[in-house]
Structure formats: structure tokens, C-alpha cells
C-alpha atoms as a PDB file:
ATOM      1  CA  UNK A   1     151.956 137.051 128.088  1.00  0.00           C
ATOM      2  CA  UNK A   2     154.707 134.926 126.660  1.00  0.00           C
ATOM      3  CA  UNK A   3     153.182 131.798 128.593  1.00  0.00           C
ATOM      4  CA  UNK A   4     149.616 132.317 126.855  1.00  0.00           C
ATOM      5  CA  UNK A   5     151.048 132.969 123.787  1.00  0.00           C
ATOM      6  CA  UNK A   6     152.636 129.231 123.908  1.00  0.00           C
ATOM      7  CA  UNK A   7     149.739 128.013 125.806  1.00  0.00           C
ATOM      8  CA  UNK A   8     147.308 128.802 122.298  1.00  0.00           C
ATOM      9  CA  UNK A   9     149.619 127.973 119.896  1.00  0.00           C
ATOM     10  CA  UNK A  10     150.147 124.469 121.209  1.00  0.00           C
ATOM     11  CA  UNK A  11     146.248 124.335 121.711  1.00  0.00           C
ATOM     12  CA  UNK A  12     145.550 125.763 118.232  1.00  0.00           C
ATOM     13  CA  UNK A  13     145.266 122.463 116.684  1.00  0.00           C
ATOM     14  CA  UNK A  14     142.910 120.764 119.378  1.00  0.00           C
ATOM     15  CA  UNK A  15     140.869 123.727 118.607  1.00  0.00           C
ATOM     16  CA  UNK A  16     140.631 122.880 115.150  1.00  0.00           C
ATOM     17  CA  UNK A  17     139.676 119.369 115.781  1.00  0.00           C
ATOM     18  CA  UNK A  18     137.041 120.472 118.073  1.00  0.00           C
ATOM     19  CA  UNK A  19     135.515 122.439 115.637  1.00  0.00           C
ATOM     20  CA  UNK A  20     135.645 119.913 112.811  1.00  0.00           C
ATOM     21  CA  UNK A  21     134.354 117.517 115.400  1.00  0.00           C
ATOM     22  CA  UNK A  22     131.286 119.906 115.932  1.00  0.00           C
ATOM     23  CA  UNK A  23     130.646 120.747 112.626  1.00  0.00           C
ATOM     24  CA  UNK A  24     130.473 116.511 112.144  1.00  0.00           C
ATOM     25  CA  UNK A  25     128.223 116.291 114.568  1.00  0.00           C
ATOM     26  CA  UNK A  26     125.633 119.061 113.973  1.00  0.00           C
ATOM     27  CA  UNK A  27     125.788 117.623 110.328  1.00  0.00           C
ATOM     28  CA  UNK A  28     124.179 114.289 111.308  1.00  0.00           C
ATOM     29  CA  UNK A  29     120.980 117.066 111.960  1.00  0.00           C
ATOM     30  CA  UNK A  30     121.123 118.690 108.694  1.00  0.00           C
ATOM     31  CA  UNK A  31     122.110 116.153 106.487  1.00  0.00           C
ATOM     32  CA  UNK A  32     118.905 113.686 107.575  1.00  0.00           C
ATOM     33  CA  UNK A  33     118.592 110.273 105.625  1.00  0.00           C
ATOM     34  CA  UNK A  34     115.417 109.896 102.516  1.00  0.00           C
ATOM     35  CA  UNK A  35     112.093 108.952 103.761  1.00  0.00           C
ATOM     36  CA  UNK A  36     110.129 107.304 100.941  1.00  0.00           C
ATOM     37  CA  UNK A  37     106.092 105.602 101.044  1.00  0.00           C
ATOM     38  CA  UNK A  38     104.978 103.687  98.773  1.00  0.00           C
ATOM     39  CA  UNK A  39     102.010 101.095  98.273  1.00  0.00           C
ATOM     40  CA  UNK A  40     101.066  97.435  96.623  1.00  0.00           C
ATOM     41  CA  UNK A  41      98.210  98.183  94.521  1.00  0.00           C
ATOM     42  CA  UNK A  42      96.974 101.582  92.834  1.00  0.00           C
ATOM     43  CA  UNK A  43      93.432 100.947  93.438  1.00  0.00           C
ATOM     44  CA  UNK A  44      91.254  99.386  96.194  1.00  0.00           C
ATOM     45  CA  UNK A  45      87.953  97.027  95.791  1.00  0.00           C
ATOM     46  CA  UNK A  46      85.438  96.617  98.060  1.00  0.00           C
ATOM     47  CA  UNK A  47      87.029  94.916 101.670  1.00  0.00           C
ATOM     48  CA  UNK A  48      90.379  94.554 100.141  1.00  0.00           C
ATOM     49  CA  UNK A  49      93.527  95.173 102.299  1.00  0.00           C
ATOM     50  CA  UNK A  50      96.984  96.293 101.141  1.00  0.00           C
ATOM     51  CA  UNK A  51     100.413  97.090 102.825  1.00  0.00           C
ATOM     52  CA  UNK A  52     102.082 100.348 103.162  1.00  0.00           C
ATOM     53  CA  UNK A  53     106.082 100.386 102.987  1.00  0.00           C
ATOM     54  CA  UNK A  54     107.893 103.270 104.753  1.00  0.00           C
ATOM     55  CA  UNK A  55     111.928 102.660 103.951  1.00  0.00           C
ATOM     56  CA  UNK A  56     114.405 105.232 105.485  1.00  0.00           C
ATOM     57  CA  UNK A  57     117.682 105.000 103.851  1.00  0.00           C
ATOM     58  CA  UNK A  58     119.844 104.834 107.102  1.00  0.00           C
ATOM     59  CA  UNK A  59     119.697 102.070 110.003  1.00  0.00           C
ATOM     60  CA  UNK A  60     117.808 103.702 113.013  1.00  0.00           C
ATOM     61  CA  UNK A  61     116.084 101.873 115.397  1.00  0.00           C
ATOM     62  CA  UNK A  62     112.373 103.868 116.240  1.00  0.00           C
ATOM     63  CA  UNK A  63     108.474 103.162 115.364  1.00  0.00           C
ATOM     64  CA  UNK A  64     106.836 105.494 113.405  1.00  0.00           C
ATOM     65  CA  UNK A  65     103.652 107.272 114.796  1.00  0.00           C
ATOM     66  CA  UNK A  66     100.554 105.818 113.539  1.00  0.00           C
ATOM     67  CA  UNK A  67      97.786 107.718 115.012  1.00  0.00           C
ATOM     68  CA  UNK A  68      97.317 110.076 111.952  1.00  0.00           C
ATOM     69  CA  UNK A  69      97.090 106.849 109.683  1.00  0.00           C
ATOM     70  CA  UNK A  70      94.426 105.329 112.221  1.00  0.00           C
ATOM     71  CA  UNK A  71      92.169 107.912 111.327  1.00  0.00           C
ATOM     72  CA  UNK A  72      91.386 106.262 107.687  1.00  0.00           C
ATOM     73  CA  UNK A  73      92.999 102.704 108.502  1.00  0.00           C
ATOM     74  CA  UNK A  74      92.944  99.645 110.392  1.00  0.00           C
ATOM     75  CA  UNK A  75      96.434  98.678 111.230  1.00  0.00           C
ATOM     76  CA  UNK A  76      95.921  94.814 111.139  1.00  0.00           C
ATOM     77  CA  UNK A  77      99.589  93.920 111.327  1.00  0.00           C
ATOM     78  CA  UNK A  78     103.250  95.335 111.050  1.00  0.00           C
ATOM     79  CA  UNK A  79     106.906  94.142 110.194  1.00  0.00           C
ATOM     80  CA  UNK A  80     110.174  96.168 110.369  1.00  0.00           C
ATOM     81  CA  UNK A  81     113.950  95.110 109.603  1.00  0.00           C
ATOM     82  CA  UNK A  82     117.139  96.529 108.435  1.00  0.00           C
ATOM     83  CA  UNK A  83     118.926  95.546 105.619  1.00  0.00           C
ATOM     84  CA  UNK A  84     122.486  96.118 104.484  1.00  0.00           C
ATOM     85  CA  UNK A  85     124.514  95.864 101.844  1.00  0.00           C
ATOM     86  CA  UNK A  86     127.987  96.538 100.432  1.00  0.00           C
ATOM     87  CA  UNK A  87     128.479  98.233  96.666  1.00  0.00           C
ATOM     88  CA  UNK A  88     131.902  99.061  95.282  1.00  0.00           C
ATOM     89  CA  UNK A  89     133.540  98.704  99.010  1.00  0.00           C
ATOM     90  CA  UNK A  90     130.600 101.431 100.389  1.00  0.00           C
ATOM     91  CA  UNK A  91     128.339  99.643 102.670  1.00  0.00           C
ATOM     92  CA  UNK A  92     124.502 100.650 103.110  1.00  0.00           C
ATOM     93  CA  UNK A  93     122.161 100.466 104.856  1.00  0.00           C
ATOM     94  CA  UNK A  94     118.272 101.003 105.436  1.00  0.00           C
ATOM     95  CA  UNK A  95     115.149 100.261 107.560  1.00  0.00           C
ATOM     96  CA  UNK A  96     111.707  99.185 106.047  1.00  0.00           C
ATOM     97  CA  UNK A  97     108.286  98.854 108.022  1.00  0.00           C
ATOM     98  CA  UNK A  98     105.863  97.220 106.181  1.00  0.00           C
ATOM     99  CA  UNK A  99     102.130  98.069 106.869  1.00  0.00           C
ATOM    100  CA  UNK A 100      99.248  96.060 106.472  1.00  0.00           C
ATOM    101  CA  UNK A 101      96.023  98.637 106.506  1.00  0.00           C
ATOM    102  CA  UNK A 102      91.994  97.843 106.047  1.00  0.00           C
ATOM    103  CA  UNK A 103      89.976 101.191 104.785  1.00  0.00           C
ATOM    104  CA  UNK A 104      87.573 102.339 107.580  1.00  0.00           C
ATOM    105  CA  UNK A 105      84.896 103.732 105.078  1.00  0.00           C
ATOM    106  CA  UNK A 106      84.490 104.051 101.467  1.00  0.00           C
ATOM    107  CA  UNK A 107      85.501 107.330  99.424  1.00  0.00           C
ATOM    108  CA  UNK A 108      88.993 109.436  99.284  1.00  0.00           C
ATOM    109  CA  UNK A 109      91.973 108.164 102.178  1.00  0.00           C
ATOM    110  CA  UNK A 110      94.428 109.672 102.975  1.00  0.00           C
ATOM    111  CA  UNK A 111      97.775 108.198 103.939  1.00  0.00           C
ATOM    112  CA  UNK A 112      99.266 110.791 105.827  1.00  0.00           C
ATOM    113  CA  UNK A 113     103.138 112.220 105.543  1.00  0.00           C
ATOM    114  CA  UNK A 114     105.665 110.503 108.251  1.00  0.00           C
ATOM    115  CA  UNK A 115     108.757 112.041 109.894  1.00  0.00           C
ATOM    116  CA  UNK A 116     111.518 110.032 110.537  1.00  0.00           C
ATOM    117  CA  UNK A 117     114.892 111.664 112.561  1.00  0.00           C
ATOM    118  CA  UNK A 118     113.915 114.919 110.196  1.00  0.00           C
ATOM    119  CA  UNK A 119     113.281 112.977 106.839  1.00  0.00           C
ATOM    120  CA  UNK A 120     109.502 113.365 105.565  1.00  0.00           C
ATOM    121  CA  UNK A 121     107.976 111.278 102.907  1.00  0.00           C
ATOM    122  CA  UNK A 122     105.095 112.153 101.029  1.00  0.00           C
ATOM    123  CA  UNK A 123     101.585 111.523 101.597  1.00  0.00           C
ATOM    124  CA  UNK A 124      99.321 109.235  99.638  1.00  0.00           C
ATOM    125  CA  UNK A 125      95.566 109.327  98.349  1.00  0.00           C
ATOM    126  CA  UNK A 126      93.226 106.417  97.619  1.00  0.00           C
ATOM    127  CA  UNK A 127      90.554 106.289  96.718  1.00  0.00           C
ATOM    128  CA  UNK A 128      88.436 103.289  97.851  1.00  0.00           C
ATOM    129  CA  UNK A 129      86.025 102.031  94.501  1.00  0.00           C
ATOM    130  CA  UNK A 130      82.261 102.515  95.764  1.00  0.00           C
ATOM    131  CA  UNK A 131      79.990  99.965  94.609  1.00  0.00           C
ATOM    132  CA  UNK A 132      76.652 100.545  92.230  1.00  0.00           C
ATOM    133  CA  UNK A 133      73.789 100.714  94.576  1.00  0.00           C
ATOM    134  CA  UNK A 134      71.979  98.042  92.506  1.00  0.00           C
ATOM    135  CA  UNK A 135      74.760  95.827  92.859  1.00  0.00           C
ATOM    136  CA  UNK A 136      74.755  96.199  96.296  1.00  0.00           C
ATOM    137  CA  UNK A 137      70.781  95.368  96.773  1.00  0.00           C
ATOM    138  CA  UNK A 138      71.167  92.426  94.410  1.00  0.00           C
ATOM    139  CA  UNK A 139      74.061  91.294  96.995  1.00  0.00           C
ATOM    140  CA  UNK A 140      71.677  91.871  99.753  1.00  0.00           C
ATOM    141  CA  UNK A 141      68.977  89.809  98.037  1.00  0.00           C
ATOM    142  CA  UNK A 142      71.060  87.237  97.404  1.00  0.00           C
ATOM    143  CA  UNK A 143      72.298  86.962 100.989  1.00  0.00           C
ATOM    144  CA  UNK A 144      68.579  86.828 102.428  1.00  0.00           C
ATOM    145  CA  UNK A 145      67.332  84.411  99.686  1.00  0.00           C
ATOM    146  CA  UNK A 146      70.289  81.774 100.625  1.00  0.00           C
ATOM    147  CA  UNK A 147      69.593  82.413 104.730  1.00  0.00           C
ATOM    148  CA  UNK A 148      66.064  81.322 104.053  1.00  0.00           C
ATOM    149  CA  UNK A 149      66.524  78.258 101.746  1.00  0.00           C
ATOM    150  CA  UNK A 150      69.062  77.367 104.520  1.00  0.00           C
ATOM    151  CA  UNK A 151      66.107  77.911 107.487  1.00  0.00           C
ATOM    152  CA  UNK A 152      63.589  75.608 105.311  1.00  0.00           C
ATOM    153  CA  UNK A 153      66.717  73.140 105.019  1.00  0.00           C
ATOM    154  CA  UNK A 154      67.890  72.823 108.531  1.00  0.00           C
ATOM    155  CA  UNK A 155      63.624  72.864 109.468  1.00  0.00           C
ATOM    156  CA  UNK A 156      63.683  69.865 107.464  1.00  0.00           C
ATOM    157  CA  UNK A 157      66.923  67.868 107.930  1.00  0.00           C
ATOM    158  CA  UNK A 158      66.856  68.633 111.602  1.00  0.00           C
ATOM    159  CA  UNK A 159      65.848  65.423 114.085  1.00  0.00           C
ATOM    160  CA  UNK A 160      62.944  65.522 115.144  1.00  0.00           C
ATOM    161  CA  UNK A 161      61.618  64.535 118.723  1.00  0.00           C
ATOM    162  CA  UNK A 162      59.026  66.873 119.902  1.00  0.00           C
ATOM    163  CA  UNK A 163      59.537  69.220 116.808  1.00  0.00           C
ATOM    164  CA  UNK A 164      60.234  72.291 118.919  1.00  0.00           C
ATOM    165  CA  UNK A 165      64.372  72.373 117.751  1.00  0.00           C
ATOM    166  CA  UNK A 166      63.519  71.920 114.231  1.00  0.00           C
ATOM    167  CA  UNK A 167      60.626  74.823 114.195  1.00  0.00           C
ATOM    168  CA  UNK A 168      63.069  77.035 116.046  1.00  0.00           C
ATOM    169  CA  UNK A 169      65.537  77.593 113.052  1.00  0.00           C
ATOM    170  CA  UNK A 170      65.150  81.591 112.290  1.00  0.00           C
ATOM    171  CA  UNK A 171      67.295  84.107 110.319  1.00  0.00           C
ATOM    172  CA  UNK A 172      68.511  87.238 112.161  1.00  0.00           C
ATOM    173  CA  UNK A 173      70.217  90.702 110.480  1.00  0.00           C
ATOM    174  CA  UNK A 174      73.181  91.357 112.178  1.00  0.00           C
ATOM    175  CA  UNK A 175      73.802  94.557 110.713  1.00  0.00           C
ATOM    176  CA  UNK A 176      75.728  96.262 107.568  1.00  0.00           C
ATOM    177  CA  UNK A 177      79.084  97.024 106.399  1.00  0.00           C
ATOM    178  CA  UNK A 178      80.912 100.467 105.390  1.00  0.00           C
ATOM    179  CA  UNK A 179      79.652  99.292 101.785  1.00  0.00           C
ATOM    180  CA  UNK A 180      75.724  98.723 103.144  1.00  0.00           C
ATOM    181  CA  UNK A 181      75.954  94.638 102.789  1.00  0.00           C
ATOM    182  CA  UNK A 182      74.253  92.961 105.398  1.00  0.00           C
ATOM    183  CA  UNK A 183      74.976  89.984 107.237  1.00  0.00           C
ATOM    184  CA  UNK A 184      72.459  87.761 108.114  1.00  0.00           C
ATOM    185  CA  UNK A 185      73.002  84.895 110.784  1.00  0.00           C
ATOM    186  CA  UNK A 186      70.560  81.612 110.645  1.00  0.00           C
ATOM    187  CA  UNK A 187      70.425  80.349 114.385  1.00  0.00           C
ATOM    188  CA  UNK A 188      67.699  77.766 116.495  1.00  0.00           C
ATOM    189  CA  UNK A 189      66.258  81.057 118.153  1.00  0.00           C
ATOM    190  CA  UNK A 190      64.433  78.909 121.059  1.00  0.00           C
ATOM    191  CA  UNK A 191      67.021  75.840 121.429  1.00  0.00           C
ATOM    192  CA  UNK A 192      70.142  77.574 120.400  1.00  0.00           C
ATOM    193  CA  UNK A 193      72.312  75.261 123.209  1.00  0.00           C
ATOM    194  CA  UNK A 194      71.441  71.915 121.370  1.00  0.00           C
ATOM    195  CA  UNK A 195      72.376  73.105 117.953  1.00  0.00           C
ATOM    196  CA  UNK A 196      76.234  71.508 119.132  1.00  0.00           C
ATOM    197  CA  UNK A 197      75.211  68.598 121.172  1.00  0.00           C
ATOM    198  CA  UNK A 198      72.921  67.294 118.395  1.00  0.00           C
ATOM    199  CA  UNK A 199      75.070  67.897 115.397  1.00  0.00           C
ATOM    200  CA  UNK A 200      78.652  66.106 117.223  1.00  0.00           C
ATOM    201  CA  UNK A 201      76.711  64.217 120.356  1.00  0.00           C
ATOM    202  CA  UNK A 202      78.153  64.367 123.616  1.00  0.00           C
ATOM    203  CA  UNK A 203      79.593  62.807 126.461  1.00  0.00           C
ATOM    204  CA  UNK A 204      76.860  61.411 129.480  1.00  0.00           C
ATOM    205  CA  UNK A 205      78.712  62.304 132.766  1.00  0.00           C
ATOM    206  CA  UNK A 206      77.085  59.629 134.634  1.00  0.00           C
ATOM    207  CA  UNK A 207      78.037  56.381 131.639  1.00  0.00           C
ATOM    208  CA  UNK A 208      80.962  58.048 130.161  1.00  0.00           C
ATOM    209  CA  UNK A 209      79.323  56.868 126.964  1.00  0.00           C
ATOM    210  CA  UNK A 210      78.956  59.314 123.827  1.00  0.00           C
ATOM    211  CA  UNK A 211      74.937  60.144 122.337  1.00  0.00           C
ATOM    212  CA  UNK A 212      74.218  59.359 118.656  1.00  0.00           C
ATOM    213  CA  UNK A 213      75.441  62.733 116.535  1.00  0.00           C
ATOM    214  CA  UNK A 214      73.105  64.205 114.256  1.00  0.00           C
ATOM    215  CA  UNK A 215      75.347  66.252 111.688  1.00  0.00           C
ATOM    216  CA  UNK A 216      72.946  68.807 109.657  1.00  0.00           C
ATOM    217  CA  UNK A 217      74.638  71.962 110.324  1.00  0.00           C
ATOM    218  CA  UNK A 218      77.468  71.401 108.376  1.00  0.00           C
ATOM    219  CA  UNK A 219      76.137  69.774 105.206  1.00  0.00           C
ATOM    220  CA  UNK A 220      73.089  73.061 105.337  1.00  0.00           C
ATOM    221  CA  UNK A 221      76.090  75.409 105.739  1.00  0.00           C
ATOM    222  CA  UNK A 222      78.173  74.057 102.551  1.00  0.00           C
ATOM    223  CA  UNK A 223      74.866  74.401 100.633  1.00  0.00           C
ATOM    224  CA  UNK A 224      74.184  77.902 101.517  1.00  0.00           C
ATOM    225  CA  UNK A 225      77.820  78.829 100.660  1.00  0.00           C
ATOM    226  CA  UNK A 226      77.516  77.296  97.125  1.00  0.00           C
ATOM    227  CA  UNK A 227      74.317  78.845  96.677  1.00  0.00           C
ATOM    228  CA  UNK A 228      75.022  82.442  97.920  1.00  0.00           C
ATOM    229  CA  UNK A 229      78.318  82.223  95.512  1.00  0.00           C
ATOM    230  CA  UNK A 230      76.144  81.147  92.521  1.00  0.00           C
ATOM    231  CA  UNK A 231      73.834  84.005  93.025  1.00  0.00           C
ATOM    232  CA  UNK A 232      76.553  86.518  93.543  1.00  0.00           C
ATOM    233  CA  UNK A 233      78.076  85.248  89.872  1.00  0.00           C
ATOM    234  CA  UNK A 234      75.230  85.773  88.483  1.00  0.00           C
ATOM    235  CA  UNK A 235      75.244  89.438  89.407  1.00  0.00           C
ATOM    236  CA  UNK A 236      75.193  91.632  86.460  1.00  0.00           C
ATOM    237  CA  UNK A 237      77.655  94.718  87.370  1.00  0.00           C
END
């Protein structure tokens, strides 16, 4: 009896320890660090990106999980560090991830909340500007107008040997956007694989020597963009 009694009172102060050790450690769970979101612009335009910024006021090295944000968003690119600092002999420190996100569709997004080692920050609505419908069928007009001005240019800038490659210059719809603007694409439908070799030339295996270039591609290209922007200015929203 007399040899426990000496035996606890000698390990009364490891038990102590022990338990302030425990109670430090099971704090680390309770007290978690501040989870914040936040974004670079309050409103989004038609096909305009922005970047979401989670920062978590301790260091910790993990990835938060995208999949709920995926739902609304294209994740086109991510960044994460840690900074730290020192202020009035305290030093802190805190890990950012910066996200750079494309809307999927047009209407109210949701940014979801995140949880990071317990810490959740809040989650964020946008709401993605739709565009007036006669805006968008004045874009569309504009867009087929300039692809068929740039057919009748390329039919008549393009050299002409039999006359087949210059007839063969069509304009295809490749589809729409989220936002209902269509693309169209102006292509040589019948001689699409001498579009290249006429407008740069090309190398003759057998002579090694280079064919006469015919550029009219590019110059019926920069015309087209100048005239599609013109008509787009002139939109009256």
C-alpha cells in the first residue's frame, strides 16, 4: 500500500502533463482555422470567366474537392501557395487556391460551400446576365452575313485553274452556344486539302523545289473579322 501510494504521487505530475498534452491535442479539432470564398467581379457577361479564391487561415497542405463546383463550372486552371508573415513577433500563416471557373449555362450558379480540416466557408450565387433575344438574332445575322461576303470573296480571289477550288468555297453551321450564338465555319467543301498548299505552296519531293504560294485565306479572314466587328458595334442593345 505504502509502495503505491509513492508510486502515484511521484507519477501525479506526468499525469497532469498527459492530460494537458491531450487536451492540446484534441483542441487542434475544435479550434479549426477560418475558411473564407470570395470572387473578382460581382456580375458575369456573356462568356466571361472569373477566379474563385478559397484562403484558409492556417498552412495545411490538401486540395479542396471540386466536384460540387463542376456541376455549374468549368475549372480551366488552378494555383495554390502559402504565405506567411510575422506581426508584433506573432508569425502567420495561410493557404490560398485561386480558381479560374467558365459558367456552363446561363441563369442562377451556385458556388457551393467548401470544408477545409473542419472550417466551412460560405457559398456563393451568380447570376450569369442573359442576353435580349433580339440581340442575340442580330448577332446571328451578323455572323452569317460576314461568312457569306467572305464565300463570294475567297470565290473570287481564289486561283483559278479548272475553277472547281474556287466554286467549292461553302459556309457550314457548326452549332450554338449556352447563349444560342452560332458559329459558322467557311471551308472549300470539295477541295478542302489544297486550301494549305495553295495559300503557303509546298515542297515537290522529287525537285526539292517550293510551288508558287497563293495567299487569299488570310487577307479574306482579316476582312471578315473587321466586318463581323463593325456589324456587332452597330448592334443596338
Amino acid at each position: 500500500m505504502v509502495i503505491m501510494k509513492n508510486l502515484l504521487s511521484r507519477l501525479k505530475p506526468w499525469l497532469g502533463r498527459a492530460l494537458g498534452l491531450l487536451l492540446m491535442l484534441t483542441g487542434f479539432d475544435v479550434f479549426a482555422g477560418n475558411l473564407t470564398a470570395s470572387v473578382d467581379r460581382d456580375t458575369l457577361g456573356l462568356e466571361e470567366t472569373f477566379t474563385l479564391t478559397l484562403r484558409y487561415d492556417e498552412q495545411i497542405n490538401t486540395t479542396p474537392d471540386y466536384e460540387l463546383l463542376q456541376k455549374d463550372f468549368d475549372i480551366l486552371n488552378t494555383q495554390s501557395g502559402t504565405q506567411m508573415s510575422i506581426i508584433n513577433g506573432d508569425m502567420e500563416a495561410s493557404t490560398e487556391w485561386k480558381i479560374a471557373l467558365a459558367p456552363k449555362r446561363i441563369g442562377k450558379l451556385l458556388i457551393p460551400s467548401f470544408n477545409i480540416d473542419g472550417a466551412v466557408s460560405d457559398a456563393i450565387d451568380k447570376e450569369l446576365e442573359k442576353m435580349n433575344k433580339e440581340v442575340i438574332e442580330q448577332m446571328n445575322e451578323a455572323i452569317k452575313e460576314t461568312a457569306s461576303d467572305t464565300v463570294k470573296e475567297l470565290k473570287s480571289t481564289s486561283p483559278e485553274r479548272t475553277g472547281k477550288y474556287a466554286k467549292g468555297w461553302a459556309v457550314k453551321d457548326i452549332g450554338e452556344n449556352i447563349s444560342g450564338i452560332h458559329t459558322m465555319a467557311v471551308w472549300n467543301r470539295p477541295k478542302y486539302m489544297l486550301t494549305h498548299l495553295l495559300e503557303f505552296g509546298h515542297i515537290i519531293r522529287a525537285t526539292g523545289q517550293r510551288t508558287k504560294a497563293f495567299p487569299h485565306i488570310k487577307d479574306a479572314e482579316e476582312h471578315a473579322q473587321d466586318e463581323y466587328i463593325d456589324k456587332v458595334e452597330a448592334i443596338k442593345l
